[in-house]
Protein backbone atom coordinates (compact mmCIF):
# COMPACT_ATOMS: atom_id res chain seq x y z
CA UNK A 1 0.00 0.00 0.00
CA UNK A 2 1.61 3.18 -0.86
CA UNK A 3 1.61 6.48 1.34
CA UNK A 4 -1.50 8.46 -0.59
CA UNK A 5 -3.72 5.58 0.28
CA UNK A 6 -2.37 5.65 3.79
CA UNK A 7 -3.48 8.69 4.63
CA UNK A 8 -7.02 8.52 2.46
CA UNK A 9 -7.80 5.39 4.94
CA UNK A 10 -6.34 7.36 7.85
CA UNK A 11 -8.43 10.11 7.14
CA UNK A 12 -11.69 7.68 6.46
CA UNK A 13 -10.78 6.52 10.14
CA UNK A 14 -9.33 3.23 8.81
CA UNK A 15 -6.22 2.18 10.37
CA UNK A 16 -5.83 -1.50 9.18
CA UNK A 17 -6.18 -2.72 5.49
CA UNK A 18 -6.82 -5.61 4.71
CA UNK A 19 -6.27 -6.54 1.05
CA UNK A 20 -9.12 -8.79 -0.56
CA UNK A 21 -6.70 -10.73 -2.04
CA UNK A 22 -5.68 -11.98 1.42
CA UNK A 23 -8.51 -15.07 2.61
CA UNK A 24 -9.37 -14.35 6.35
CA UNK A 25 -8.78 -17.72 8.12
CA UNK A 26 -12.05 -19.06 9.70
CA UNK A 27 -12.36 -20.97 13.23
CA UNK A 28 -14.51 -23.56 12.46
CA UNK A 29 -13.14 -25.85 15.55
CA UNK A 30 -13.73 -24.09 18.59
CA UNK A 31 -12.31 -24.97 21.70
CA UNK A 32 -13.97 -25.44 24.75
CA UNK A 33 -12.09 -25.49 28.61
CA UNK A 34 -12.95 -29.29 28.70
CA UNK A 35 -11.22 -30.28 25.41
CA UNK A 36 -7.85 -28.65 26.86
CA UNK A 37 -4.96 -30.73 27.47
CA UNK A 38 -3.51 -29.73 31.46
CA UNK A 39 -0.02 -29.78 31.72
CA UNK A 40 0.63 -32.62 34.42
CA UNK A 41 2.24 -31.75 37.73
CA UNK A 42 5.45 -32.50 37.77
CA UNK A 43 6.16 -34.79 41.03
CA UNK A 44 8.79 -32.40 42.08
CA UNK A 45 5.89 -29.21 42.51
CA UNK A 46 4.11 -31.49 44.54
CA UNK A 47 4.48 -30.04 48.27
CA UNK A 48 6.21 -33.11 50.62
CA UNK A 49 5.50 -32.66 54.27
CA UNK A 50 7.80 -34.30 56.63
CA UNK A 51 6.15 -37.43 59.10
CA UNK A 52 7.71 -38.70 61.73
CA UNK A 53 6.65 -42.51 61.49
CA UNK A 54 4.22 -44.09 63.91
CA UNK A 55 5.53 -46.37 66.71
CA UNK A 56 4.84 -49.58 67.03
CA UNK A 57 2.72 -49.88 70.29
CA UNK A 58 0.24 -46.99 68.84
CA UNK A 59 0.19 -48.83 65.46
CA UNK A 60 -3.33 -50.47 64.35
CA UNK A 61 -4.14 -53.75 65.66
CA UNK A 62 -6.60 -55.88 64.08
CA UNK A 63 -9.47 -57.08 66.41
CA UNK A 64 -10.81 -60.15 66.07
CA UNK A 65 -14.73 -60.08 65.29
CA UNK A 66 -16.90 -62.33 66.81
CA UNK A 67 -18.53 -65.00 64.43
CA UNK A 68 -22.04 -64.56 63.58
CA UNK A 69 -24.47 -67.03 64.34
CA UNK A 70 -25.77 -68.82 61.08
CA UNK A 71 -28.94 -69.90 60.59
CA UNK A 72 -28.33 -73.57 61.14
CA UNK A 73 -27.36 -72.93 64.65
CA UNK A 74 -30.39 -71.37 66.06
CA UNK A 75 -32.80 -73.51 67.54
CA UNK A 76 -36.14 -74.23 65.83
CA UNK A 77 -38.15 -74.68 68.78
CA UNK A 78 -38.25 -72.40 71.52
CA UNK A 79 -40.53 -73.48 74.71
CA UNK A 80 -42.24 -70.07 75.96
CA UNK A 81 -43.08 -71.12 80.04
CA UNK A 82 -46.47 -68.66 80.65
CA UNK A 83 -46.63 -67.41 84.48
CA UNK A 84 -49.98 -67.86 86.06
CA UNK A 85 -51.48 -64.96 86.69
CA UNK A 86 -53.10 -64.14 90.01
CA UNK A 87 -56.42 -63.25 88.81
CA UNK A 88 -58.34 -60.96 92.08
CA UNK A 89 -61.19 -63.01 93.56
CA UNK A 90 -64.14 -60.44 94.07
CA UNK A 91 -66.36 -61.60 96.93
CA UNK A 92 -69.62 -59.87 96.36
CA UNK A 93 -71.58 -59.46 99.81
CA UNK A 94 -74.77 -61.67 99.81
CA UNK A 95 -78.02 -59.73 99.51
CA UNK A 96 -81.09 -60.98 101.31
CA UNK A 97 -83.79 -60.97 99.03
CA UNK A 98 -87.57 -60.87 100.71
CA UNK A 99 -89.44 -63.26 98.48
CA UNK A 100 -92.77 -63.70 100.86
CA UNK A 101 -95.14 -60.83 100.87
CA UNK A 102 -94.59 -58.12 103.77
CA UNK A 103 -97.77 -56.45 104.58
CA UNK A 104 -97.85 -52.43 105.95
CA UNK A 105 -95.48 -52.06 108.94
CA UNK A 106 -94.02 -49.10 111.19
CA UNK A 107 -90.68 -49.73 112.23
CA UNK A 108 -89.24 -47.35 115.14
CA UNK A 109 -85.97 -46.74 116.66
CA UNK A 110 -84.35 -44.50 119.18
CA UNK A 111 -80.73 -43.87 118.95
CA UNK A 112 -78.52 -43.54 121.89
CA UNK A 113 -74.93 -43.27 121.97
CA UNK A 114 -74.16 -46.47 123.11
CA UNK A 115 -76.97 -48.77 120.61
CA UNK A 116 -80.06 -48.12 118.57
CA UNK A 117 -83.43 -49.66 120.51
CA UNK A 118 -85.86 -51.01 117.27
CA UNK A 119 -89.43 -52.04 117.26
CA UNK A 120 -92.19 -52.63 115.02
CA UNK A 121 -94.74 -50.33 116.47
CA UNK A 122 -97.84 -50.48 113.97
CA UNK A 123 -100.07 -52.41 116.82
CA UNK A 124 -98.76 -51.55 119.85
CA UNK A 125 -101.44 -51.41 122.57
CA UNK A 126 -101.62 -48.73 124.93
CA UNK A 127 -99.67 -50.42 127.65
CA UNK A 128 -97.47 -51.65 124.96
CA UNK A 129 -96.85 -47.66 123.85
CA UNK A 130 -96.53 -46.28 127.35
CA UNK A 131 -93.77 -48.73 128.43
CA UNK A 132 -92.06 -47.67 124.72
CA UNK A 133 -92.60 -43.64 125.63
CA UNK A 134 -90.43 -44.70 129.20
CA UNK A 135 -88.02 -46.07 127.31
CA UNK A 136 -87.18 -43.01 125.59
CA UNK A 137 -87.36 -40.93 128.14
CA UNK A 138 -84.94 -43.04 130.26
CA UNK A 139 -81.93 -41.93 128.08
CA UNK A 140 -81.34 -38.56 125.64
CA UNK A 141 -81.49 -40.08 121.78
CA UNK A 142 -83.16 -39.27 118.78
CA UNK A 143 -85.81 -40.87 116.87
CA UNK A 144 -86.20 -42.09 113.58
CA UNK A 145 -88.98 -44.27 111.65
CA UNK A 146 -89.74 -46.00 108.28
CA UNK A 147 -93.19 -46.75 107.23
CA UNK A 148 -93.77 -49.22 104.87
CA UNK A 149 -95.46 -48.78 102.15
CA UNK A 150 -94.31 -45.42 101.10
CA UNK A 151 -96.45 -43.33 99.92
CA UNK A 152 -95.06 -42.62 96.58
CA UNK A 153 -96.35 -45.09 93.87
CA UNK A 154 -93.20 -45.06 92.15
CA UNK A 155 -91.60 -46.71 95.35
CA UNK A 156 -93.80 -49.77 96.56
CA UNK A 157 -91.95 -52.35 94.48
CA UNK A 158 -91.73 -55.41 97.15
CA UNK A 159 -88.23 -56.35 95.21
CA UNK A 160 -86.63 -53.14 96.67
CA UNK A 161 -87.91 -53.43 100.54
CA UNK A 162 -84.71 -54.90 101.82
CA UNK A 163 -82.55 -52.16 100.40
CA UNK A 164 -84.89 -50.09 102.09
CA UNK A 165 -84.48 -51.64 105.45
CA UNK A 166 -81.39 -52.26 105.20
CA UNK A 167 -80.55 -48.34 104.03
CA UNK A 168 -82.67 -47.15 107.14
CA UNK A 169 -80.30 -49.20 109.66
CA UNK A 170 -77.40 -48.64 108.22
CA UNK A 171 -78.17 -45.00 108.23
CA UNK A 172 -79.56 -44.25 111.26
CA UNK A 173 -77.69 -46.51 113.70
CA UNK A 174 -74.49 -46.25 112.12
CA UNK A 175 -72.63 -48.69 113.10
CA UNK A 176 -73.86 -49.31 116.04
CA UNK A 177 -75.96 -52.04 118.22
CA UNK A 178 -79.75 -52.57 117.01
CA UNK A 179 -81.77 -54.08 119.90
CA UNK A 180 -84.40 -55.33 118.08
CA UNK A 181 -87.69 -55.68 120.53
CA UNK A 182 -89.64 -58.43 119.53
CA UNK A 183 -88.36 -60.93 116.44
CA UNK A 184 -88.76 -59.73 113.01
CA UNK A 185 -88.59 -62.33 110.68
CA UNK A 186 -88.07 -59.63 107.66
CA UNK A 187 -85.19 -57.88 109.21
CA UNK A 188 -81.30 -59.91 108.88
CA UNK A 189 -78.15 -57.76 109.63
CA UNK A 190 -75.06 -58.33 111.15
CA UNK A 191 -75.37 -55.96 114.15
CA UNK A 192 -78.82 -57.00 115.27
CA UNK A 193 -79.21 -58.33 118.49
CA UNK A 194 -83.30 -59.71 119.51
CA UNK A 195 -84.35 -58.88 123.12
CA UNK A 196 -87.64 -59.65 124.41
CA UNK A 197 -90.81 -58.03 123.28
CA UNK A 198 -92.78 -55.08 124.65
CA UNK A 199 -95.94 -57.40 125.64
CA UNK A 200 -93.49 -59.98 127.31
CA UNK A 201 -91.43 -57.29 129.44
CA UNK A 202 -95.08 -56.44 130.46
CA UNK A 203 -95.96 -60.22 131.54
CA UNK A 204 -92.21 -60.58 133.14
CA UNK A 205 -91.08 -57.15 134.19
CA UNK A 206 -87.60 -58.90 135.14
CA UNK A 207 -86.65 -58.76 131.46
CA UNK A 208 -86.49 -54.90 131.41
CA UNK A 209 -83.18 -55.84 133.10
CA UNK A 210 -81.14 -57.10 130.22
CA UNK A 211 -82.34 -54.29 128.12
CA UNK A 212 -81.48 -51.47 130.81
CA UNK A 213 -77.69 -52.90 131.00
CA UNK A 214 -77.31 -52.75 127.31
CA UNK A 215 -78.45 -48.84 127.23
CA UNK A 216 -76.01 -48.30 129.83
């Protein structure tokens, strides 16, 4: 290229020219980070750190492991021994049923502190009922009564009268002594104890005794 067209290019703003003669050689294989070849490392750029070897009673021991049990070796049958078991006995206290018809009945009782005096005082005569109005007044207690039926419909079921009786002792004497005046066939619990009647402390006074030392 000769000076004139030097500057003409220079002053087009073209610095390089490329004649069209010249063929611009083309990249047709492009090459990509994976498809270059690294240099190995030489062995002697390696870094070497300096060990001081291990002695011999810190070295690795091998430990023996125990041998597993095959399959062969366990037994087949196994005998499972089954523990009695205690099972809890539940006693269930005996209920006394009253299966023979009761007819209408007044059943009275004064409570002291030492017992609980009981009669059956729907018939009592009027020497009978004067003797039982002494009694009372011998010692301080209270009274209490059941009358049987009730009066509530709902509650004369003839299945139910021994709860009932036995709800009104239990209750009322708590615990305690019954002296029962008289026998009453319809009447069973544990703390009763039968004296003689009204009419036969009347005909024998001498069995007020027993029944005064048993207040006492």
């Amino acid at each position: 290229m000769i000076g004139q067209q030097r500057n003409i290019l220079a002053t087009l703003g073209i610095d390089v020219w490329v004649p069209r003669e010249v063929v611009s050689q083309k990249n047709t294989a492009p090459s990509l980070w994976r498809d270059q070849v690294v240099d190995e490392i030489e062995p002697s750029s390696v870094l070497a750190f300096d060990t001081a070897p291990i002695p011999k009673d810190i070295q690795a021991t091998s430990v023996p492991i125990p041998q597993q049990i095959t399959a062969s070796e366990v037994p087949q049958h196994t005998e499972v021994v089954e523990k009695p078991v205690a099972k809890e006995v539940v006693v269930e206290k005996e209920q006394i049923v009253i299966t023979t018809p009761v007819q209408a009945f007044e059943l009275q009782m004064y409570v002291l502190d030492s017992c609980a005096i009981l009669l059956e005082g729907s018939q009592l005569s009027d020497a009978q009922r004067t003797l039982w109005q002494n009694i009372q007044k011998a010692r301080l207690g209270q009274y209490a009564e059941l009358k049987w039926p009730f009066p509530l419909v709902g509650f004369q079921e003839s299945r139910g009268l021994s709860s009932y009786i036995q709800g009104f002792l239990d209750a009322t004497a708590n615990n305690k002594k019954i002296l029962c005046l008289g026998q009453l066939d319809f009447i069973q619990h544990a703390n009763i104890l039968h004296l003689a009647s009204l009419e036969e402390m009347i005909a024998q006074p001498l069995l007020k005794r027993r029944l005064w030392q048993l207040m006492q």
